[in-house]
PDB file of N, CA and C in Angstrom:
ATOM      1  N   UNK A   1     -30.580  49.612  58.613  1.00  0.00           N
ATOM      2  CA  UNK A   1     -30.810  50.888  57.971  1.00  0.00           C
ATOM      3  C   UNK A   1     -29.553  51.310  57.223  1.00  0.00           C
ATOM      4  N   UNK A   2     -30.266  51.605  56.113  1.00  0.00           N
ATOM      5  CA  UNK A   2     -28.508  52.535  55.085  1.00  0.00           C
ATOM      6  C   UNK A   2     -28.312  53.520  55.612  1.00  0.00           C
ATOM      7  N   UNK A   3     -27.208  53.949  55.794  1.00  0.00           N
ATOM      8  CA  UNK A   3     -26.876  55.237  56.656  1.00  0.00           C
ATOM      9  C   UNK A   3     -25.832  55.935  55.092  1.00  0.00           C
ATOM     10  N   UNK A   4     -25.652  56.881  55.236  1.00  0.00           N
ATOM     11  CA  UNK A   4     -24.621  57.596  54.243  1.00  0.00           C
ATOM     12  C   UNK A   4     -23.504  56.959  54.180  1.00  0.00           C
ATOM     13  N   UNK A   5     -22.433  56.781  55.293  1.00  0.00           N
ATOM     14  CA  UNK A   5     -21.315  55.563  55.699  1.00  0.00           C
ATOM     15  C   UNK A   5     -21.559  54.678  55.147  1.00  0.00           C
ATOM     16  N   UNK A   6     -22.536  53.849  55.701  1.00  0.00           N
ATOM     17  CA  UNK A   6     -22.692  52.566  54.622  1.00  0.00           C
ATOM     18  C   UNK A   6     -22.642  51.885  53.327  1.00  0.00           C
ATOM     19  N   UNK A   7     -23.667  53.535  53.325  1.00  0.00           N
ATOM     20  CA  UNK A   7     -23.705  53.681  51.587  1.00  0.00           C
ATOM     21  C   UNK A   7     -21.982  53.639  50.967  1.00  0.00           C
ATOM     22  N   UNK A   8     -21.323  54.684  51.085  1.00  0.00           N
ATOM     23  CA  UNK A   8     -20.508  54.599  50.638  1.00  0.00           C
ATOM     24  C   UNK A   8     -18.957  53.958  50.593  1.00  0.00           C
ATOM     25  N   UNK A   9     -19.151  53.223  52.132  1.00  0.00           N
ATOM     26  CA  UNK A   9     -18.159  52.225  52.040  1.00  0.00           C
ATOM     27  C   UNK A   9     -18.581  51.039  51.254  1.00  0.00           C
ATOM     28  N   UNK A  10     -19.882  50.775  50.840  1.00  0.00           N
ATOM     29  CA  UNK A  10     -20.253  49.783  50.394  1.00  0.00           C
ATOM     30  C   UNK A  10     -19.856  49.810  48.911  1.00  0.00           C
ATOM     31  N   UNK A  11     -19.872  51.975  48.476  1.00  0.00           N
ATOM     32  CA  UNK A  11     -19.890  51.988  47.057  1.00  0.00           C
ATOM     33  C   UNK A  11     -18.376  51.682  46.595  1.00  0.00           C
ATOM     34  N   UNK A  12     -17.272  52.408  47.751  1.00  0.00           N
ATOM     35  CA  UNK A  12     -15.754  51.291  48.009  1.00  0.00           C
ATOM     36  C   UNK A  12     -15.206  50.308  47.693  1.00  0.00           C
ATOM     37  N   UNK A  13     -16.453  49.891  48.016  1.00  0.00           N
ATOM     38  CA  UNK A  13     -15.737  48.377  48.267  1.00  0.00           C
ATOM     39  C   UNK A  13     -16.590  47.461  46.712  1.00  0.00           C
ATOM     40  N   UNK A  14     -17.443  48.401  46.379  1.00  0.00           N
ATOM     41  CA  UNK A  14     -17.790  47.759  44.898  1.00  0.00           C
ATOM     42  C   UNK A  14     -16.928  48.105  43.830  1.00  0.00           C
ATOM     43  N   UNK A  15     -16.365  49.426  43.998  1.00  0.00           N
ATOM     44  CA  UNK A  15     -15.344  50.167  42.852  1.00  0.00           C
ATOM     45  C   UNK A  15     -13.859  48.901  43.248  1.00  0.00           C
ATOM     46  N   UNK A  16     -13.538  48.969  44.662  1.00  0.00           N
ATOM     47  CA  UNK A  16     -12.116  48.288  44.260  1.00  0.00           C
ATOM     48  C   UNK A  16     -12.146  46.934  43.981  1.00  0.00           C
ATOM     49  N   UNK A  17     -14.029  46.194  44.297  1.00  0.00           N
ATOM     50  CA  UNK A  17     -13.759  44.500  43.448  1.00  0.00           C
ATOM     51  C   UNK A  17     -13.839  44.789  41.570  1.00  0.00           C
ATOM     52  N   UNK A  18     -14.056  45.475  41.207  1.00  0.00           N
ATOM     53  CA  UNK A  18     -14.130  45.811  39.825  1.00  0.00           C
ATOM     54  C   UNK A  18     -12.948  46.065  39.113  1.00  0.00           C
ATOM     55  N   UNK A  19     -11.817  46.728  40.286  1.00  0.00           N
ATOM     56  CA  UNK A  19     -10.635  47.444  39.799  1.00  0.00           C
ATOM     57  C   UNK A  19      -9.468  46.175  39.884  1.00  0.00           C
ATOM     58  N   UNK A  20     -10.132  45.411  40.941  1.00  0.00           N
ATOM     59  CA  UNK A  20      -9.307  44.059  40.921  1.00  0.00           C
ATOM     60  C   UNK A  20     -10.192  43.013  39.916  1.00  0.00           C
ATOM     61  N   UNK A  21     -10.772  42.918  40.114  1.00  0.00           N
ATOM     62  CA  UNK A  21     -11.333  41.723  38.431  1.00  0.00           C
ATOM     63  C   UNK A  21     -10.632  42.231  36.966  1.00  0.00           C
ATOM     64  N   UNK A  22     -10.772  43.365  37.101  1.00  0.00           N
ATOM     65  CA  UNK A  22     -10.461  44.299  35.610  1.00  0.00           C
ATOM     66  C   UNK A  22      -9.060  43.993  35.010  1.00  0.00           C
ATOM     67  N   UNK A  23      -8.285  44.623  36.166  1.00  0.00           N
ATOM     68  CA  UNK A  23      -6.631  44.563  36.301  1.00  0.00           C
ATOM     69  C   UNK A  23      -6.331  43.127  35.251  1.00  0.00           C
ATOM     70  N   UNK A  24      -6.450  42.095  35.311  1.00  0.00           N
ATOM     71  CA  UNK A  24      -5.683  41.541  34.384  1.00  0.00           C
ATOM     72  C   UNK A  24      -6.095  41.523  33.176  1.00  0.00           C
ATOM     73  N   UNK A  25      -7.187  41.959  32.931  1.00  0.00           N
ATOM     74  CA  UNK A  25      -7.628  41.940  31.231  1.00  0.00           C
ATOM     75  C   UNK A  25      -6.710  43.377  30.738  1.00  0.00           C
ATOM     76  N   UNK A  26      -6.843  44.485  31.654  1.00  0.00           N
ATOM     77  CA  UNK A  26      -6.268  45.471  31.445  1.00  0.00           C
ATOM     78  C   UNK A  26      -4.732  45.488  31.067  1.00  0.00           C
ATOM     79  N   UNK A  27      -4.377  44.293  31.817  1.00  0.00           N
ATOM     80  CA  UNK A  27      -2.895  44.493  32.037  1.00  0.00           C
ATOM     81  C   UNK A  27      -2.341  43.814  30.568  1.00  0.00           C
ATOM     82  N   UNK A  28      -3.231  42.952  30.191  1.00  0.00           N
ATOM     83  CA  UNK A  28      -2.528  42.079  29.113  1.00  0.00           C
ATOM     84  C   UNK A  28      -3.293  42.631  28.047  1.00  0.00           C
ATOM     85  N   UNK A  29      -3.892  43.657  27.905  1.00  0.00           N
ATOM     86  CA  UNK A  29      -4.612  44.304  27.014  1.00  0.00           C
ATOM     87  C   UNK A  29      -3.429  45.708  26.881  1.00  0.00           C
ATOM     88  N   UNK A  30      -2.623  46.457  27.908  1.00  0.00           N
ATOM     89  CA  UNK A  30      -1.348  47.051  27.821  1.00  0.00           C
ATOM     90  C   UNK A  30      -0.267  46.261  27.257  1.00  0.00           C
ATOM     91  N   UNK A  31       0.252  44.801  27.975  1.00  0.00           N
ATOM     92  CA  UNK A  31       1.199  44.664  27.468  1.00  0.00           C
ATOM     93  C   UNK A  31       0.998  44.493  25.533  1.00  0.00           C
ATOM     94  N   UNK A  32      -0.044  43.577  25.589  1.00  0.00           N
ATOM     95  CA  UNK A  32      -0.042  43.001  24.146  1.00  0.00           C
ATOM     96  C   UNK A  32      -0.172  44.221  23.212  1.00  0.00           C
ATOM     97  N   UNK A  33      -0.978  45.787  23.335  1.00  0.00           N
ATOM     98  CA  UNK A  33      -1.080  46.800  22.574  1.00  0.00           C
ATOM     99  C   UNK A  33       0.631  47.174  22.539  1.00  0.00           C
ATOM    100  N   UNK A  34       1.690  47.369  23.575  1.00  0.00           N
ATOM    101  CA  UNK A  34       2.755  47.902  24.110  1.00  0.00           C
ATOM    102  C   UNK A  34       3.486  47.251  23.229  1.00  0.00           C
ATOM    103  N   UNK A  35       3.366  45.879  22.977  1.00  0.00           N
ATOM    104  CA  UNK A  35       4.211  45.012  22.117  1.00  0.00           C
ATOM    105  C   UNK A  35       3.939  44.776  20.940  1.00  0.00           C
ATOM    106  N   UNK A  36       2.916  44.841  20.137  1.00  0.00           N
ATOM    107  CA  UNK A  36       2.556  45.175  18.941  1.00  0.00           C
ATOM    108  C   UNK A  36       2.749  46.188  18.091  1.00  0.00           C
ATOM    109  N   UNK A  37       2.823  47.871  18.950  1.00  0.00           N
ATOM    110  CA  UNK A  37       3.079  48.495  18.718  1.00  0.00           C
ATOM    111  C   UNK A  37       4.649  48.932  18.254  1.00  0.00           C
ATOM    112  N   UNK A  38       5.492  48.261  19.359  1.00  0.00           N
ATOM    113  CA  UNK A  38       6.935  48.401  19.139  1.00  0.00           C
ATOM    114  C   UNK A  38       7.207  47.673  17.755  1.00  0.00           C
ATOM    115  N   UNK A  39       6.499  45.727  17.454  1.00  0.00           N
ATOM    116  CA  UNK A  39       6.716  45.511  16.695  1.00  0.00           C
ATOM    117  C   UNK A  39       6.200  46.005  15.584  1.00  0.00           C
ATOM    118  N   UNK A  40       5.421  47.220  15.019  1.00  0.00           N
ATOM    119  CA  UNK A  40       4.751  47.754  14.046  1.00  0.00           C
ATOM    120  C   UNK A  40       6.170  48.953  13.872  1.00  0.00           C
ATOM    121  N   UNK A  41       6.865  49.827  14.954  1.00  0.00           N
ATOM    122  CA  UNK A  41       7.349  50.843  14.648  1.00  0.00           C
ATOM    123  C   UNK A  41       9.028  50.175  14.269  1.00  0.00           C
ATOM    124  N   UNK A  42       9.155  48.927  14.441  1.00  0.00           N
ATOM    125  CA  UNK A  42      10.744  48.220  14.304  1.00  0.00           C
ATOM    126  C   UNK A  42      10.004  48.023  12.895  1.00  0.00           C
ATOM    127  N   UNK A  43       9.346  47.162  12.441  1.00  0.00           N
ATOM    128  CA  UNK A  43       9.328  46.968  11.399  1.00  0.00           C
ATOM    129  C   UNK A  43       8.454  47.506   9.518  1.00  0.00           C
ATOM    130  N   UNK A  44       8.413  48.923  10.565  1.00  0.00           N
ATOM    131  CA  UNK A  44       7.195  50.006   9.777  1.00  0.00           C
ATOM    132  C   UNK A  44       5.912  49.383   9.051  1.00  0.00           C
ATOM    133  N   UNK A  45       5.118  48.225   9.860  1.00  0.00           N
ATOM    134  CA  UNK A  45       4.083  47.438   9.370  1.00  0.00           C
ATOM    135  C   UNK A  45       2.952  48.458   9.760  1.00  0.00           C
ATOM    136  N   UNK A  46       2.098  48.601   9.069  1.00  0.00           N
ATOM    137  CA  UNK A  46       1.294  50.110   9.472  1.00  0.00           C
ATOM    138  C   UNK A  46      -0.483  49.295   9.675  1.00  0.00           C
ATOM    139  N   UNK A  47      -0.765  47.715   9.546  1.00  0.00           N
ATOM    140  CA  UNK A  47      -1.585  47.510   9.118  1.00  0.00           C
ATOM    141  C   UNK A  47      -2.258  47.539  10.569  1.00  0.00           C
ATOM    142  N   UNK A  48      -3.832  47.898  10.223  1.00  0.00           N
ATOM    143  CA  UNK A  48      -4.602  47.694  11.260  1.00  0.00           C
ATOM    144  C   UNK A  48      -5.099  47.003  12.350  1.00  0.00           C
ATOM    145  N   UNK A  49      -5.202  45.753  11.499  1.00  0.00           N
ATOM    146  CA  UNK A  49      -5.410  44.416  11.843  1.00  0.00           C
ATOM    147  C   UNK A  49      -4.819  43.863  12.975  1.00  0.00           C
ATOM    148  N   UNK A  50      -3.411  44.422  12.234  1.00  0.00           N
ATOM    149  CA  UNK A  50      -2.299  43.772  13.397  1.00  0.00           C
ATOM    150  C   UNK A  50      -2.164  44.130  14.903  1.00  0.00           C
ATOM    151  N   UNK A  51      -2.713  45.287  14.912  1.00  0.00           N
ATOM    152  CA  UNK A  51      -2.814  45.807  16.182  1.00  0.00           C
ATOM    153  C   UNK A  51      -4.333  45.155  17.031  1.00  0.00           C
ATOM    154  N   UNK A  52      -5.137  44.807  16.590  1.00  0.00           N
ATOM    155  CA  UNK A  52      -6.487  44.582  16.887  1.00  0.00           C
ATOM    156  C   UNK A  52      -6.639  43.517  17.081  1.00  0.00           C
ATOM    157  N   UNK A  53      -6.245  42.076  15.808  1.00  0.00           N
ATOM    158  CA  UNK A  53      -6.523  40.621  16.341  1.00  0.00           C
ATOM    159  C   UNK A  53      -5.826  40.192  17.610  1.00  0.00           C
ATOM    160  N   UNK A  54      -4.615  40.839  17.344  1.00  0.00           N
ATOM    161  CA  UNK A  54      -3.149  40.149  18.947  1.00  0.00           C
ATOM    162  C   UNK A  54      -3.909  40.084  20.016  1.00  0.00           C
ATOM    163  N   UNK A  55      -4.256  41.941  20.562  1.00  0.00           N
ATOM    164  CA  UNK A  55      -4.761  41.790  21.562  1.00  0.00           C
ATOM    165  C   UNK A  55      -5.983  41.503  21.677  1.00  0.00           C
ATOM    166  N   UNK A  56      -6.904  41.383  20.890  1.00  0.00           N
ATOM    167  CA  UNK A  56      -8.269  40.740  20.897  1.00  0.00           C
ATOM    168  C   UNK A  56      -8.140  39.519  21.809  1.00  0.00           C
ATOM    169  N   UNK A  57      -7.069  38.177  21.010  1.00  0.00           N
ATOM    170  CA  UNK A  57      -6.863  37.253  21.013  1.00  0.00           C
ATOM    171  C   UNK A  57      -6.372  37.202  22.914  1.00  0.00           C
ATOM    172  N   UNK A  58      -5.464  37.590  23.078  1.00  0.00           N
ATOM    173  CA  UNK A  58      -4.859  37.841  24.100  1.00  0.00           C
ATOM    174  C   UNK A  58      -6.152  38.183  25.167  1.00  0.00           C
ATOM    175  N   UNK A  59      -7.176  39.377  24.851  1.00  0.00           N
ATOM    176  CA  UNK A  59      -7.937  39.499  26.119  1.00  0.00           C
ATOM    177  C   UNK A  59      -8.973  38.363  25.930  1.00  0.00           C
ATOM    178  N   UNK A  60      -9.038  37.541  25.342  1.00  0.00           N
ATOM    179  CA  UNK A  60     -10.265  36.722  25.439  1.00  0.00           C
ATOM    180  C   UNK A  60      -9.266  35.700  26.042  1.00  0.00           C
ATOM    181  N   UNK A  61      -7.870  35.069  25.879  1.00  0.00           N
ATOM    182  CA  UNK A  61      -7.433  33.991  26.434  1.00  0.00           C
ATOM    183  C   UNK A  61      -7.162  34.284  27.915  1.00  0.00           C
ATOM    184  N   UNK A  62      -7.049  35.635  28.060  1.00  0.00           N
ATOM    185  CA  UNK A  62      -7.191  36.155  29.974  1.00  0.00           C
ATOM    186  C   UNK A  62      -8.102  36.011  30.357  1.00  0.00           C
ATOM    187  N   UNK A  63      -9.026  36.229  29.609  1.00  0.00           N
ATOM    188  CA  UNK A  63     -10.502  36.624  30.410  1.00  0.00           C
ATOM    189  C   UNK A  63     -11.202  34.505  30.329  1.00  0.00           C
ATOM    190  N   UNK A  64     -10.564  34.101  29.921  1.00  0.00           N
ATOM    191  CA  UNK A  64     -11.276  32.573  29.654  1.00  0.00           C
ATOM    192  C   UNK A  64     -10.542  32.065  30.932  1.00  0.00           C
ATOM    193  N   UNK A  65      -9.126  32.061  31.122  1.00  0.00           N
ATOM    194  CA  UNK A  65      -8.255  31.647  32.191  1.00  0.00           C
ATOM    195  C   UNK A  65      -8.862  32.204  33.486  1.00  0.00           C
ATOM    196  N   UNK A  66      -8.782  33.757  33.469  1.00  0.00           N
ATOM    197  CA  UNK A  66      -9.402  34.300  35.094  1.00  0.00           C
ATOM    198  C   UNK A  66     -10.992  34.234  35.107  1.00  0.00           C
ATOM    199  N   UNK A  67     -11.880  33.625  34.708  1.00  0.00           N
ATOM    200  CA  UNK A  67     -13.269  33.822  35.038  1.00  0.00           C
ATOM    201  C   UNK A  67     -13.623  33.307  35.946  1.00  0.00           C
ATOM    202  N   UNK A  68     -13.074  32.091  36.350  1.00  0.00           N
ATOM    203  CA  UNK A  68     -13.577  31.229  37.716  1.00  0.00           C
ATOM    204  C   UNK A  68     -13.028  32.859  39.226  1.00  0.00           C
ATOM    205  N   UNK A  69     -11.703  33.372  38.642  1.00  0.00           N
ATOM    206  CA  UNK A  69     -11.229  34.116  39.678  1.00  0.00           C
ATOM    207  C   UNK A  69     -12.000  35.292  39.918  1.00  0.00           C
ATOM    208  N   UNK A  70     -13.041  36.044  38.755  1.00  0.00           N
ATOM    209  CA  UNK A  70     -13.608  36.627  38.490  1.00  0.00           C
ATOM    210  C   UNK A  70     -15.136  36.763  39.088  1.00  0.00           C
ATOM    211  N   UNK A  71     -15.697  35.366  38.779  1.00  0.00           N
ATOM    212  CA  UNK A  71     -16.991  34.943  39.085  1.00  0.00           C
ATOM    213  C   UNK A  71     -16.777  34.354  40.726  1.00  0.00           C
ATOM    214  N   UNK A  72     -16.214  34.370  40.854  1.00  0.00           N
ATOM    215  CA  UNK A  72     -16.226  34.126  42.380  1.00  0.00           C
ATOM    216  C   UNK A  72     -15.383  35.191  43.337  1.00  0.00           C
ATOM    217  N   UNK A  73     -14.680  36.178  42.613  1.00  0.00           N
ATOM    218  CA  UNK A  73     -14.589  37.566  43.564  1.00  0.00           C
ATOM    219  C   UNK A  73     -16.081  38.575  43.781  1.00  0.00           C
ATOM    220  N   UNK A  74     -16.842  38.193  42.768  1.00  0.00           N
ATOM    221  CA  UNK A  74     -18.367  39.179  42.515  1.00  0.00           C
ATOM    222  C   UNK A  74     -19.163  38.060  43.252  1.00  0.00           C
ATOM    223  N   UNK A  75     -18.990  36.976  43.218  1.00  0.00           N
ATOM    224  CA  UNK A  75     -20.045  36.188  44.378  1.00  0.00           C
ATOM    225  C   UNK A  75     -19.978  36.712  45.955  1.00  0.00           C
ATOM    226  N   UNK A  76     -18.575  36.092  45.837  1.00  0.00           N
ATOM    227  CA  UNK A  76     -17.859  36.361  47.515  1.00  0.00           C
ATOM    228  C   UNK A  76     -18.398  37.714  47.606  1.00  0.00           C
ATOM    229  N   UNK A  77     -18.221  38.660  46.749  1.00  0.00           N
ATOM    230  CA  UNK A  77     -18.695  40.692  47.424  1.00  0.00           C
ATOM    231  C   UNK A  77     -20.018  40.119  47.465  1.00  0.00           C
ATOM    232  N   UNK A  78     -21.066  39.982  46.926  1.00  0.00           N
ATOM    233  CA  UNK A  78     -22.599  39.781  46.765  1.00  0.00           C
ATOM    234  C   UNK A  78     -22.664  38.878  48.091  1.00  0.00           C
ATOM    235  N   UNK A  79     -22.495  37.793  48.460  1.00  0.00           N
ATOM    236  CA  UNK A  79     -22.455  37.262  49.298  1.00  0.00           C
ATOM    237  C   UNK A  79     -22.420  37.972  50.688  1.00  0.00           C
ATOM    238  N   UNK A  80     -21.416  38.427  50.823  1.00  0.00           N
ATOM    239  CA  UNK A  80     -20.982  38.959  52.246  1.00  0.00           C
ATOM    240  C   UNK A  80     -21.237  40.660  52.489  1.00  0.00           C
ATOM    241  N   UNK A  81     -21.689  41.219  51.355  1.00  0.00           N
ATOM    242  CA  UNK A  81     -21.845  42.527  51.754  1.00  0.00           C
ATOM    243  C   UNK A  81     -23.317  43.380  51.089  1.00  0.00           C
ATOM    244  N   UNK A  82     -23.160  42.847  50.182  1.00  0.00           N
ATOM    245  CA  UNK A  82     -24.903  43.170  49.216  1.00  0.00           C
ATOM    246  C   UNK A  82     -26.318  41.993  49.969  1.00  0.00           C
ATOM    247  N   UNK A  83     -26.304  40.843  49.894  1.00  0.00           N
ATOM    248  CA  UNK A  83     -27.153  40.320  50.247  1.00  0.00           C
ATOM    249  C   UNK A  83     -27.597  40.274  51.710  1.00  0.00           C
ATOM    250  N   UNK A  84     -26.840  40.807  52.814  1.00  0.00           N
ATOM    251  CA  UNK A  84     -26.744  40.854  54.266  1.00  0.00           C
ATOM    252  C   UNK A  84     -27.123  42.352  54.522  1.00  0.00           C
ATOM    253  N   UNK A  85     -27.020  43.172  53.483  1.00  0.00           N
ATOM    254  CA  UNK A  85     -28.078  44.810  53.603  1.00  0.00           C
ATOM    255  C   UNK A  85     -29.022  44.640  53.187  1.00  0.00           C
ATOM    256  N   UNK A  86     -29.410  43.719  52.018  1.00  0.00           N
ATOM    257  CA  UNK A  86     -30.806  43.693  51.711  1.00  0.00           C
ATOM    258  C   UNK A  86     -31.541  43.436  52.385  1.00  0.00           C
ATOM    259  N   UNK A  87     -31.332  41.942  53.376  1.00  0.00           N
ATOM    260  CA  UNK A  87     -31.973  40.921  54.336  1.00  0.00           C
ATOM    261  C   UNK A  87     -32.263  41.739  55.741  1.00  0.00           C
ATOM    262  N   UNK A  88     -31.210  43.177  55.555  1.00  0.00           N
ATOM    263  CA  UNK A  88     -31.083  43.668  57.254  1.00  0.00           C
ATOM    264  C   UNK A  88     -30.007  43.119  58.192  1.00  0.00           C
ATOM    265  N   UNK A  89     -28.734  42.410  58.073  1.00  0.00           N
ATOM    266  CA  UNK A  89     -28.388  42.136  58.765  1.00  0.00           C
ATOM    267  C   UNK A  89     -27.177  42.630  59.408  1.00  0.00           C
TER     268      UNK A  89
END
């Protein structure tokens, strides 16, 4: 039975696997905006682009590297905590 507790340690524990999958796209999606930016205000380059392809580039080469780490932190939660309330156990 779902109890309120349940419910919401369960909703817990779904927010902090999300906040940990996220974290490195996030992080290299800060640094690379952080560093583009400095190099736009050192060298008064104002163009759009420049800010947009870097880190584009950058979150797709994180997100290609961490997906195995990704797709198997959302298994492992589904696994051990979603599919064992559905079943009742």
């Amino acid at each position: 039975m779902l109890t309120e507790a349940l419910f919401f340690d369960t909703l817990r524990q779904g927010l902090w696997v999300a906040v940990i999958i996220s974290t490195p796209i996030l992080g290299v999606a800060l640094v690379s905006g952080v560093t583009v930016g400095l190099f736009q205000a050192l060298t008064s380059i104002q163009e759009m682009t420049l800010t947009f392809v870097p880190k584009l580039l950058a979150i797709v080469l994180v997100f290609w590297v961490s997906m195995g780490f990704m797709a198997q932190t959302l298994v492992s939660f589904f696994q051990n905590q979603i599919i064992p309330m559905i079943i009742g156990g």
